[in-house]
C-alpha atoms as a PDB file:
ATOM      1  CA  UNK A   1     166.281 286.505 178.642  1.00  0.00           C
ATOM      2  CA  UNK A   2     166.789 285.614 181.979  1.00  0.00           C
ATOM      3  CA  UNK A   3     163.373 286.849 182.970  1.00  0.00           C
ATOM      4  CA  UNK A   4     161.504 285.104 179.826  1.00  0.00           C
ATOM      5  CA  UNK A   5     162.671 281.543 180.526  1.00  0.00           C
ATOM      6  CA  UNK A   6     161.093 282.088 184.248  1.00  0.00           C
ATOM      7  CA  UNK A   7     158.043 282.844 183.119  1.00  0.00           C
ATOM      8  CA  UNK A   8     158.171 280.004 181.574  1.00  0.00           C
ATOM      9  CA  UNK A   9     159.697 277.556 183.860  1.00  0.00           C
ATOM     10  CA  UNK A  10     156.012 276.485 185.005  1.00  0.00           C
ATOM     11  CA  UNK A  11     154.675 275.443 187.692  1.00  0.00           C
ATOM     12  CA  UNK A  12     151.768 272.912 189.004  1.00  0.00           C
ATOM     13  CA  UNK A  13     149.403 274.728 191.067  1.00  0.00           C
ATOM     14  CA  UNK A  14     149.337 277.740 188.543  1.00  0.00           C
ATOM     15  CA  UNK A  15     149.106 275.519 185.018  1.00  0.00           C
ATOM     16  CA  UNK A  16     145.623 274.592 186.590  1.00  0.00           C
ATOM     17  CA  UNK A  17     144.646 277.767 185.845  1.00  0.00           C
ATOM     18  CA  UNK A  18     144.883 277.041 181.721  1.00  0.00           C
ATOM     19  CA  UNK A  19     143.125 274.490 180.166  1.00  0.00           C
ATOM     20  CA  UNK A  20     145.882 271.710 178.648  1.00  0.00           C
ATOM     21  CA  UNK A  21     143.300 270.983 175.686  1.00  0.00           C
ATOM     22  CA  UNK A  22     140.019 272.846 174.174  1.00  0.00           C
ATOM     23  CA  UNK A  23     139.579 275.469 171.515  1.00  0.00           C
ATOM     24  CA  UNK A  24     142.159 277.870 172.959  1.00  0.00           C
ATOM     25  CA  UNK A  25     144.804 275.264 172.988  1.00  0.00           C
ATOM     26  CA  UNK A  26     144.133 274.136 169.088  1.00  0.00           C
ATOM     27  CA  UNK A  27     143.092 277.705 168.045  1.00  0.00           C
ATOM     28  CA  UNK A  28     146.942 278.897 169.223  1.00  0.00           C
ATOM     29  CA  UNK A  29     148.231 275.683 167.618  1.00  0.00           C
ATOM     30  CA  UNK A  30     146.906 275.962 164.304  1.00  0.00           C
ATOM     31  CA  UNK A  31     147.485 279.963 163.647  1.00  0.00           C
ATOM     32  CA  UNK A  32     150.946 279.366 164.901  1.00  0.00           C
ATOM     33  CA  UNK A  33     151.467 276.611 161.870  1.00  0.00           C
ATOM     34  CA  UNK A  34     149.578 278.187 159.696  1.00  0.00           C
ATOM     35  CA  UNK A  35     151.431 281.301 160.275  1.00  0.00           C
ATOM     36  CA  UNK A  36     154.831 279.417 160.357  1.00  0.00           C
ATOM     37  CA  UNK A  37     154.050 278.481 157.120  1.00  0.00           C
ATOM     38  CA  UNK A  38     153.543 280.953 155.544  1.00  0.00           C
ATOM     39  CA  UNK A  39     156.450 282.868 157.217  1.00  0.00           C
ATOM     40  CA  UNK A  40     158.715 280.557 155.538  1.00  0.00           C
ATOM     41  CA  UNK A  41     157.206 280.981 151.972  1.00  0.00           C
ATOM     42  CA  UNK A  42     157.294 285.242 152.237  1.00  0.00           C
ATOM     43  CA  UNK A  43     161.054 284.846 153.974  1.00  0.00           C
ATOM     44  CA  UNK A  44     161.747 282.372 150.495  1.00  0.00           C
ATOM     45  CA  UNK A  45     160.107 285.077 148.583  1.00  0.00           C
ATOM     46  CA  UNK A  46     162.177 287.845 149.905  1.00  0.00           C
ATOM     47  CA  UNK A  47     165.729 286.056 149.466  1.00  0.00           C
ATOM     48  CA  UNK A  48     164.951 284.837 145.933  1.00  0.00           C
ATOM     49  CA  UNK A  49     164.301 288.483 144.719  1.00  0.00           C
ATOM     50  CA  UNK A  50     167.331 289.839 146.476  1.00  0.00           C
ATOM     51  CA  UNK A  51     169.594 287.054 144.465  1.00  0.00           C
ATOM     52  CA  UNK A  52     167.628 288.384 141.760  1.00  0.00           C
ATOM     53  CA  UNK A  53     168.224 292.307 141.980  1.00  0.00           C
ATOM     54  CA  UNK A  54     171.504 291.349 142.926  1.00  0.00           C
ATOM     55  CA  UNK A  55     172.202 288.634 139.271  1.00  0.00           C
ATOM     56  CA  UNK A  56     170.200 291.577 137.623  1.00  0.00           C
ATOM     57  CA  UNK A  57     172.201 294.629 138.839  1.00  0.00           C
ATOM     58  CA  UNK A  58     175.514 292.405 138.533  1.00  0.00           C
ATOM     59  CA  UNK A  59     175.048 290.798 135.433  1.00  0.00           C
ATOM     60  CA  UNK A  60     173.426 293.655 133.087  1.00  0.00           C
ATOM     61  CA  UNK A  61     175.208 296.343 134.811  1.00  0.00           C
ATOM     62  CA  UNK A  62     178.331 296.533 132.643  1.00  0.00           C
ATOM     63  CA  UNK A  63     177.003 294.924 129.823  1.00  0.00           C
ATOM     64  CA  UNK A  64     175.853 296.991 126.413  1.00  0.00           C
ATOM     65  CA  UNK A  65     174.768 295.610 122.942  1.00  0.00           C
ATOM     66  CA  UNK A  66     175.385 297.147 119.736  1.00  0.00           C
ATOM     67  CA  UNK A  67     173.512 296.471 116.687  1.00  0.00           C
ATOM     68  CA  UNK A  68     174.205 297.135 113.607  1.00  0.00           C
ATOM     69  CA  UNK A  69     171.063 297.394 110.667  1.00  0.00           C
ATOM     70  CA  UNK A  70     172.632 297.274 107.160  1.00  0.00           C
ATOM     71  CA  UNK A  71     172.752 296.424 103.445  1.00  0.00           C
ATOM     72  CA  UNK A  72     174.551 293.078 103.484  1.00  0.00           C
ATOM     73  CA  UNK A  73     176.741 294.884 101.553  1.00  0.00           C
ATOM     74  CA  UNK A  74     177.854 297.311 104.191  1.00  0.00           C
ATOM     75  CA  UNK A  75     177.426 295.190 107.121  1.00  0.00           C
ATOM     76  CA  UNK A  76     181.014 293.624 106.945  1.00  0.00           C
ATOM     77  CA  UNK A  77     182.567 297.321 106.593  1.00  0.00           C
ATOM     78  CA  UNK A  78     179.898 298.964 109.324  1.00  0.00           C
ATOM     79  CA  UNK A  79     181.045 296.033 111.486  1.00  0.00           C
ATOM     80  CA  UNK A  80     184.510 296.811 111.368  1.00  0.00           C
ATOM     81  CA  UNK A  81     183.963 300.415 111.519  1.00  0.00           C
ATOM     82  CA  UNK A  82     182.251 300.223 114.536  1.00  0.00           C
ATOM     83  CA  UNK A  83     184.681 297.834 116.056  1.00  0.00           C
ATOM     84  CA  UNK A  84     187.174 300.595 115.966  1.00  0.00           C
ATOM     85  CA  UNK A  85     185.291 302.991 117.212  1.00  0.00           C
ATOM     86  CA  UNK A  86     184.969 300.615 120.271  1.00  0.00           C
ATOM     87  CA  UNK A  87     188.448 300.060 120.489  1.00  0.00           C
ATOM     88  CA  UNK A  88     189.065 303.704 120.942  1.00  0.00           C
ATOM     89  CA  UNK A  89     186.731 304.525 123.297  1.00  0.00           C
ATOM     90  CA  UNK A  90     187.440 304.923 126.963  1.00  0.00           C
ATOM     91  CA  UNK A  91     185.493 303.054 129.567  1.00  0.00           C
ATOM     92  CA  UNK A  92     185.459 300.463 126.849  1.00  0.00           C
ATOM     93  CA  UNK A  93     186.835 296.743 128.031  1.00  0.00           C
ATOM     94  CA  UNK A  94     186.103 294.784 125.254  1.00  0.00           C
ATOM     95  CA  UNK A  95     183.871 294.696 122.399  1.00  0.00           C
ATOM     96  CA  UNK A  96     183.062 291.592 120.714  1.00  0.00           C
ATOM     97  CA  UNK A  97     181.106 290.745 117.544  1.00  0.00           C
ATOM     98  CA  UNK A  98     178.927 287.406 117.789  1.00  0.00           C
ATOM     99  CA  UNK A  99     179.035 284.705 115.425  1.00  0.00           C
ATOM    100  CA  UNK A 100     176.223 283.330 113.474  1.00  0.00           C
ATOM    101  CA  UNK A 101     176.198 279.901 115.895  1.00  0.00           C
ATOM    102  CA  UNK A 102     176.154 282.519 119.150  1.00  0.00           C
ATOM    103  CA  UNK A 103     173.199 284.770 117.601  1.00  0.00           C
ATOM    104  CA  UNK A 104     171.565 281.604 116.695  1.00  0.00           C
ATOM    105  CA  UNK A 105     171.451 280.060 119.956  1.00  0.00           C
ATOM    106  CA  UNK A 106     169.928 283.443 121.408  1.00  0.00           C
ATOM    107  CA  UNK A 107     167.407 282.737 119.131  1.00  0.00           C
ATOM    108  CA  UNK A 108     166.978 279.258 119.797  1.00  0.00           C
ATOM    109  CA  UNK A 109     164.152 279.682 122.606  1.00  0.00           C
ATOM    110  CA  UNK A 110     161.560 281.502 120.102  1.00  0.00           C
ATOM    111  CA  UNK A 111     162.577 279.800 116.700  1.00  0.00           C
ATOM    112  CA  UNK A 112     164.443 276.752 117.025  1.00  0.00           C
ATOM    113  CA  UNK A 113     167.700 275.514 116.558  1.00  0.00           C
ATOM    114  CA  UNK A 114     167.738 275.204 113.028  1.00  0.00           C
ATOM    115  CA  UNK A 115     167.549 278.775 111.935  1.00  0.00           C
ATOM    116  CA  UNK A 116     169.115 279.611 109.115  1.00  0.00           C
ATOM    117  CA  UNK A 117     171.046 282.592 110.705  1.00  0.00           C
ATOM    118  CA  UNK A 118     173.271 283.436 107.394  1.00  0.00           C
ATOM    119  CA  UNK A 119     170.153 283.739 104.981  1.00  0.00           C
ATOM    120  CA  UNK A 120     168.150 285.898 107.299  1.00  0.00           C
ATOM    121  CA  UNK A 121     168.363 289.657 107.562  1.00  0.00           C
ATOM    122  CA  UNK A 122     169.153 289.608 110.950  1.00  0.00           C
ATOM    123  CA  UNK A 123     170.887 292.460 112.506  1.00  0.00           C
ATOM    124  CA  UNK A 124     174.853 291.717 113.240  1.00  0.00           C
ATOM    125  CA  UNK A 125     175.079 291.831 117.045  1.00  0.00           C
ATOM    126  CA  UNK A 126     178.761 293.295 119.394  1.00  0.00           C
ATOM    127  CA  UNK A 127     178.833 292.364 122.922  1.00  0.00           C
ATOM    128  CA  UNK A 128     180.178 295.731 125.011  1.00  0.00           C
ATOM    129  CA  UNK A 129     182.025 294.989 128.194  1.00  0.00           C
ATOM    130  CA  UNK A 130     182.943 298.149 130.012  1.00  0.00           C
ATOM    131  CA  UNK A 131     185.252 298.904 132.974  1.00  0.00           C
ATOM    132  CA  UNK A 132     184.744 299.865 136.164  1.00  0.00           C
ATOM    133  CA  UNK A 133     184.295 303.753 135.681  1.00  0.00           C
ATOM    134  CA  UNK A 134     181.771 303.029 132.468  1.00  0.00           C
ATOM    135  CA  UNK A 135     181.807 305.085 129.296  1.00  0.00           C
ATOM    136  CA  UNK A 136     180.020 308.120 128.023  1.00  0.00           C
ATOM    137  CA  UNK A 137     177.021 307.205 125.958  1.00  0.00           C
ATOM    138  CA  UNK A 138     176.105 309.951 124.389  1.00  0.00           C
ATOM    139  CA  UNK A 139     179.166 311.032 122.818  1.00  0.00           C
ATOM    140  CA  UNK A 140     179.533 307.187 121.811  1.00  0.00           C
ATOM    141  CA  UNK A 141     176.241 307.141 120.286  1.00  0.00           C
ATOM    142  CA  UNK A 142     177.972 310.289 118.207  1.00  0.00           C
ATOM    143  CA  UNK A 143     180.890 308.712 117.242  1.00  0.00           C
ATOM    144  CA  UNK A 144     179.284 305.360 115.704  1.00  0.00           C
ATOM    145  CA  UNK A 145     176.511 307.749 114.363  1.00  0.00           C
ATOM    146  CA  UNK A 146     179.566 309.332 111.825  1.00  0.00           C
ATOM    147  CA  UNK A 147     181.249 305.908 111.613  1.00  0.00           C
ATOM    148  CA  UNK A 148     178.283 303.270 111.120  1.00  0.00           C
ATOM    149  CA  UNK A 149     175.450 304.465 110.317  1.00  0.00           C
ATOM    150  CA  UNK A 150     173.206 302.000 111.214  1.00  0.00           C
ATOM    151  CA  UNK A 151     174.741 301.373 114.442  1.00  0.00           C
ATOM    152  CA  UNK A 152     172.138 301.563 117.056  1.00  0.00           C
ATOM    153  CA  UNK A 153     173.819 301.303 121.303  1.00  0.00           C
ATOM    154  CA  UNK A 154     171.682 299.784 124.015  1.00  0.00           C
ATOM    155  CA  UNK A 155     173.054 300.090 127.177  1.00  0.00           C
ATOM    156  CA  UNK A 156     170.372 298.171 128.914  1.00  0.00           C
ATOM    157  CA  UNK A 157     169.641 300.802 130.953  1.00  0.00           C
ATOM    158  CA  UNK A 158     165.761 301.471 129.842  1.00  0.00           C
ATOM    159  CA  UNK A 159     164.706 297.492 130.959  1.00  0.00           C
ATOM    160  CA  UNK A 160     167.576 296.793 133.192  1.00  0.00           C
ATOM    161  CA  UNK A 161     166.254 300.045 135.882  1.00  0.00           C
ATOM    162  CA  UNK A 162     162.551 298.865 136.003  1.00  0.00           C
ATOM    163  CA  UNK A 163     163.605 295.335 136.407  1.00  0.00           C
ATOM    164  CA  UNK A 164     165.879 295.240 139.396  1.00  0.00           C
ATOM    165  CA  UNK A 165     163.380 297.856 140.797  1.00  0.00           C
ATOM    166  CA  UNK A 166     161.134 295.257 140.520  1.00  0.00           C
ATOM    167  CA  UNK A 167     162.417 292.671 142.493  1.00  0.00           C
ATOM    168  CA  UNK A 168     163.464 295.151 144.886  1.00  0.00           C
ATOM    169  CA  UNK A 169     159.961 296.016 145.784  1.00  0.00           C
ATOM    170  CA  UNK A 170     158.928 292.400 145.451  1.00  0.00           C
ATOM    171  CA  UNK A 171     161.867 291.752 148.157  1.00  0.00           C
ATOM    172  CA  UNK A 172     160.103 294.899 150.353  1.00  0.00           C
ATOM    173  CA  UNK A 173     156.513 293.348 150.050  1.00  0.00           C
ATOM    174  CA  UNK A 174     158.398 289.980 151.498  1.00  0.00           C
ATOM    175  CA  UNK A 175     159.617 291.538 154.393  1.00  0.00           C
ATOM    176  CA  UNK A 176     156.173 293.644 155.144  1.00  0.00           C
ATOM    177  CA  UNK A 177     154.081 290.299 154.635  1.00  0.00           C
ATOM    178  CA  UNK A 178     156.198 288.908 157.554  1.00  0.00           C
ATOM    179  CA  UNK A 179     155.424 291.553 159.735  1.00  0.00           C
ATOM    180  CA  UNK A 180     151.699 291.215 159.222  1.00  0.00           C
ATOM    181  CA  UNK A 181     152.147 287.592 160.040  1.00  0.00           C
ATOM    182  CA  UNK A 182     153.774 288.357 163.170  1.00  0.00           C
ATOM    183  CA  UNK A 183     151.212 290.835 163.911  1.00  0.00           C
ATOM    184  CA  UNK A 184     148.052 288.619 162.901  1.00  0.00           C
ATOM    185  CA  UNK A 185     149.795 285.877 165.269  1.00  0.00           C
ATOM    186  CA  UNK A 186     149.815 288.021 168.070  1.00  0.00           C
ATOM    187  CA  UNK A 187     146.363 289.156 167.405  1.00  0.00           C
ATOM    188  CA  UNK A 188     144.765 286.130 167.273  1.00  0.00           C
ATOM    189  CA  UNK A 189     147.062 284.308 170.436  1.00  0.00           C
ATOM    190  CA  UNK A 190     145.471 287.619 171.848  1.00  0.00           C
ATOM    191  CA  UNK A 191     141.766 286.293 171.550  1.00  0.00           C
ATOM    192  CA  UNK A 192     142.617 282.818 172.398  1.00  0.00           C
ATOM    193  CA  UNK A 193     144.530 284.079 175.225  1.00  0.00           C
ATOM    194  CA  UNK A 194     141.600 286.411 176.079  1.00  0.00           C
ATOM    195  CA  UNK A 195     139.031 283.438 175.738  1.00  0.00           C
ATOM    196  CA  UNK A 196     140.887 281.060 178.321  1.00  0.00           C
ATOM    197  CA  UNK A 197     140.803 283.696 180.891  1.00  0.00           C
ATOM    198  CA  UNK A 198     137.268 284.484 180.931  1.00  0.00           C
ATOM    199  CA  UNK A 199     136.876 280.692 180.586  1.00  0.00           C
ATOM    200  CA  UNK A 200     138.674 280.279 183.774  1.00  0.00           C
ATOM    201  CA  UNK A 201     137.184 283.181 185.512  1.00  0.00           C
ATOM    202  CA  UNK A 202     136.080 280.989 188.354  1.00  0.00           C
ATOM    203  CA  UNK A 203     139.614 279.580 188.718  1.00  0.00           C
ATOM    204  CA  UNK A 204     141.516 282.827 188.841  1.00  0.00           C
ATOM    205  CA  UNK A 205     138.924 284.227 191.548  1.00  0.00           C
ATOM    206  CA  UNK A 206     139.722 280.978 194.132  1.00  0.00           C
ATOM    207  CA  UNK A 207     143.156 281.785 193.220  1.00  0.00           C
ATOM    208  CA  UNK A 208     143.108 284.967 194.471  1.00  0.00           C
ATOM    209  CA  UNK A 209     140.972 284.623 197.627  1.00  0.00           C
ATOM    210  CA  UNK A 210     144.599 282.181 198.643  1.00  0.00           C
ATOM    211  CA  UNK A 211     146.608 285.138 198.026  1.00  0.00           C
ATOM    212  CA  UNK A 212     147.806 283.963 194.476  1.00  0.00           C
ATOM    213  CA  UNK A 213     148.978 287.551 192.595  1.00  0.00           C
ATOM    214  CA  UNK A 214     148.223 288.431 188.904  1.00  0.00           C
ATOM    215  CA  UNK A 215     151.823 287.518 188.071  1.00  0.00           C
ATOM    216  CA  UNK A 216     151.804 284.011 189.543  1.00  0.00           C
ATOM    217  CA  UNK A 217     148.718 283.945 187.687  1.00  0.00           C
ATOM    218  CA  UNK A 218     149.611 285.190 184.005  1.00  0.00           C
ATOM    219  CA  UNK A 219     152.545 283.038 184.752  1.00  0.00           C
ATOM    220  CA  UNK A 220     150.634 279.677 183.849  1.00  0.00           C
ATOM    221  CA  UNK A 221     149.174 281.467 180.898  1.00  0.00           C
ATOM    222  CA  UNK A 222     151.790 282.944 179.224  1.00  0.00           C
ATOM    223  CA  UNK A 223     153.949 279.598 179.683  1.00  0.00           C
ATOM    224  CA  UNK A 224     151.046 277.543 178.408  1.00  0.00           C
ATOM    225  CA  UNK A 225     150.613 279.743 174.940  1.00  0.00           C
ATOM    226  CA  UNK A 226     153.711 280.519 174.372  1.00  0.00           C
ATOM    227  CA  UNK A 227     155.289 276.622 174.293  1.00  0.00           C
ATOM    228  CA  UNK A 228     151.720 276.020 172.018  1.00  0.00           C
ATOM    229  CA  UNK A 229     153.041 278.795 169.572  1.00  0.00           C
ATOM    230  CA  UNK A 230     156.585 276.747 169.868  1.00  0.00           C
ATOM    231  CA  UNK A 231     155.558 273.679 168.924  1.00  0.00           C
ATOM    232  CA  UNK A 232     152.738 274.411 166.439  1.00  0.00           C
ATOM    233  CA  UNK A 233     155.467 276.827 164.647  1.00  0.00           C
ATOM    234  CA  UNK A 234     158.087 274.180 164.464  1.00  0.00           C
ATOM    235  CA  UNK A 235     155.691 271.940 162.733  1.00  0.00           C
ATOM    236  CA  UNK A 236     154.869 274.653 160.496  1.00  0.00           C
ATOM    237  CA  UNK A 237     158.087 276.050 159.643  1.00  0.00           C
ATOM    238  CA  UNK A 238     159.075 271.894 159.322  1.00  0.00           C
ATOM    239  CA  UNK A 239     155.947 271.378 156.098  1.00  0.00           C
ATOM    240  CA  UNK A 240     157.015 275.007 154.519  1.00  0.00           C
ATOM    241  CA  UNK A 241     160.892 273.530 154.292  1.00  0.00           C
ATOM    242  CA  UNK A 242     159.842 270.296 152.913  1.00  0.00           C
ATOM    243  CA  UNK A 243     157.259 272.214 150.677  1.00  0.00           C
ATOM    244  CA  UNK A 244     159.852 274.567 149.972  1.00  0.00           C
ATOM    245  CA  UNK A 245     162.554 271.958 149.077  1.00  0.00           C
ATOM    246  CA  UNK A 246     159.987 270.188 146.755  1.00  0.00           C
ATOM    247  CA  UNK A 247     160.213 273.356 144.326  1.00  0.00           C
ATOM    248  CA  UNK A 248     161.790 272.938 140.699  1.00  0.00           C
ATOM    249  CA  UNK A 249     165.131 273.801 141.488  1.00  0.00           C
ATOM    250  CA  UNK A 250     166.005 277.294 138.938  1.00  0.00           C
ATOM    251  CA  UNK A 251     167.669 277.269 135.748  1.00  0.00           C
ATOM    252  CA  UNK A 252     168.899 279.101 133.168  1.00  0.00           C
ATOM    253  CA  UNK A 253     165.103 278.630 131.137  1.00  0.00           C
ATOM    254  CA  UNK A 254     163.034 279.159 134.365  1.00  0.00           C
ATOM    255  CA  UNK A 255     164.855 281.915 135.960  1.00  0.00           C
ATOM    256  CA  UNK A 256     163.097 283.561 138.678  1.00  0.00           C
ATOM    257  CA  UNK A 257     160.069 281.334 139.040  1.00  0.00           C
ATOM    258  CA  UNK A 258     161.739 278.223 139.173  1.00  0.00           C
ATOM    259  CA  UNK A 259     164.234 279.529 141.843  1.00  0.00           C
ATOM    260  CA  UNK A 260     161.793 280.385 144.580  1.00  0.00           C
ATOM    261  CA  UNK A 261     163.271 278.924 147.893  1.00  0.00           C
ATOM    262  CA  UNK A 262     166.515 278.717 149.972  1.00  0.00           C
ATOM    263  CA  UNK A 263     169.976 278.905 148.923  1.00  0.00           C
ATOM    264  CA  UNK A 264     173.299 277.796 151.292  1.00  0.00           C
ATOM    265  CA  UNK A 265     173.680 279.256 154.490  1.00  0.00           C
ATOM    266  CA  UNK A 266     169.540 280.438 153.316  1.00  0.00           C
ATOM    267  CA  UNK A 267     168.229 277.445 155.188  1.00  0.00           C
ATOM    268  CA  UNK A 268     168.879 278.224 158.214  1.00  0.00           C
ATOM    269  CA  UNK A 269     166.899 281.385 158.474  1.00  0.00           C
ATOM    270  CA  UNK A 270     163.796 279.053 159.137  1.00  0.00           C
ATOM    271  CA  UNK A 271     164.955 277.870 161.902  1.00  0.00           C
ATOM    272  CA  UNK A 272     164.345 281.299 163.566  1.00  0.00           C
ATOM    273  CA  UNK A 273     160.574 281.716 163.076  1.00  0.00           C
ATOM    274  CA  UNK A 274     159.249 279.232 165.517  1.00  0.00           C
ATOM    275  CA  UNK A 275     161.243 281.188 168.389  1.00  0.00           C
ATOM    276  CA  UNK A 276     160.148 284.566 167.237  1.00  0.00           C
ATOM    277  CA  UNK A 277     156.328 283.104 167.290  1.00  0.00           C
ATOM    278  CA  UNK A 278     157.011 282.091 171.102  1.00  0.00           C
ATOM    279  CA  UNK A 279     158.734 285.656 171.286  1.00  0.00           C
ATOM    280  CA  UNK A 280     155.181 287.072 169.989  1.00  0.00           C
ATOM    281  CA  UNK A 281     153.183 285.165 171.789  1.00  0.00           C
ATOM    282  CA  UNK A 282     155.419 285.334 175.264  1.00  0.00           C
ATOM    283  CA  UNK A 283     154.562 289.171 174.466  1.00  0.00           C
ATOM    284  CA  UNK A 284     150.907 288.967 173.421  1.00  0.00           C
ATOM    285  CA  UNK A 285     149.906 286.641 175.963  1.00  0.00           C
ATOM    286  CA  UNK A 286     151.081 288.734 179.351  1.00  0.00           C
ATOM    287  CA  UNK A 287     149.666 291.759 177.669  1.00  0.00           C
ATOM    288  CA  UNK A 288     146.519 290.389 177.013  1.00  0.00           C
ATOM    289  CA  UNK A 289     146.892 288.330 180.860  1.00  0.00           C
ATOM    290  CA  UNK A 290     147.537 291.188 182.467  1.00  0.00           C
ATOM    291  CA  UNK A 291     145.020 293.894 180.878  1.00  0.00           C
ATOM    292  CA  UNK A 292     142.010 290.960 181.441  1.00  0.00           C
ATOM    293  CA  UNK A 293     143.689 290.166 184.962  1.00  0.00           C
ATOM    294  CA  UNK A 294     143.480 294.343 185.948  1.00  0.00           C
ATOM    295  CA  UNK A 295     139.930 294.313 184.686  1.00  0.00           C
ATOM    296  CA  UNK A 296     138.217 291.738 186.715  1.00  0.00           C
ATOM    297  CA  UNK A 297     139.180 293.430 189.877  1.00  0.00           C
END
């Protein structure tokens, strides 16, 4: 660290060396912003689907429904049946029938409020809690086939899999885009960086016929791009918060897409992307300095 901050302590003679304005100086701006930017949106991106593998895997995890399909008749006595059956069964916490006001506010979002639960045909629904060590589905499924007939278990597991799966590789895809950004912001601080130099060819050569070395020289260069980077990613990283903060907040109806964006302690892991772009382009612009400095000997 010690090292970095002289390199970029400055220093007169040498900053002559590297233009203070031009292309160079707005093209290494801009791509840092830009690249800020959208660092913060993939980093918001990648924390939202980790809270939501996490709610997923959490919530649905020990969770099963049980539905029962009968006769009106025989759903009161299925019900019941079935409710023993639960109550017997190890791994079982607690198994809970819905009432006709719970069933109808699940159904609220596609119907309405107003449907008539009690005249419909509508399957009777038992919420399954189940401990720690879980219970054995298959020799459930058994037991309630003998008992209740039209009993049918879904332990979530068919939807719940493919759907914390998919935020996990949503969360992966996050974390790659941020490495391309840091690699397409080194790449192009590499052509700006490239650009100056041979723009400054005249410079460097006077430089050296007073006995200036290629360090002194990449010096000016790598302090000059790398506080550009700085600043242009702290504006950038500055718009994606305020853009970010300007997102509907989530909710219970808008789940994931409404709850793209940072959450507590979250919001500060902005603040690190304008100081990793000066990292890259500390690191981009003495390699580039010192491979165009070696060649025009």
């Amino acid at each position: 660290m010690s090292r970095v901050l002289t390199w970029l302590a400055g220093d007169p003679q040498a900053d002559r060396a590297v233009p203070p304005t031009g292309f160079t100086a707005r093209l290494t701006v801009f791509t840092a912003a830009a690249m800020a930017f959208l660092a913060v949106f993939a980093l918001a991106l990648s924390l939202a689907t980790g809270r939501l593998a996490d709610r997923w895997a959490s919530e649905l995890a020990q969770t099963s429904t049980l539905r029962i399909s009968a006769p009106p008749e025989q759903l009161a006595g299925q019900t019941q049946a079935a409710l023993e059956v639960l109550s017997t069964t190890p791994g079982v916490a607690s198994a809970t029938p819905l009432s006709a006001e719970e069933q109808r506010a699940l159904l609220a979002p596609w119907f309405g409020p107003d449907l008539p639960v009690e005249e419909l045909p509508i399957p009777q629904l038992i919420e399954i809690v189940e401990t720690p060590e879980g219970y054995d589905a298959t020799g459930l499924r058994a037991r309630l086939q003998a008992e209740a007939p039209g009993a049918v278990l879904d332990d979530h597991t068919r939807w719940r899999e493919p759907l914390v799966e998919a935020a996990t590789r949503l969360r992966s895809m996050g974390l790659l885009s941020l490495v391309l950004i840091a690699a397409a912001t080194a790449a192009m601080i590499t052509l700006a960086a490239q650009a100056a130099l041979a723009a400054n060819a005249q410079v460097i050569r006077v430089l050296r016929l007073v006995g200036a070395q290629d360090a002194y020289i990449a010096r000016a260069f790598v302090r000059r791009f790398t506080l550009r980077a700085l600043g242009g990613a702290a504006v950038g990283a500055a718009v994606g918060l305020v853009a970010v903060a300007l997102l509907p907040r989530a909710d219970v109806a808008g789940g994931f897409l409404t709850g793209l964006g940072f959450q507590g302690a979250g919001w500060l892991w902005p603040v690190v992307i304008p100081p990793l772009a000066a990292l890259v382009a500390f690191v981009a612009t003495r390699a580039a300095a010192f491979r165009s400095l070696g060649e025009e000997r």
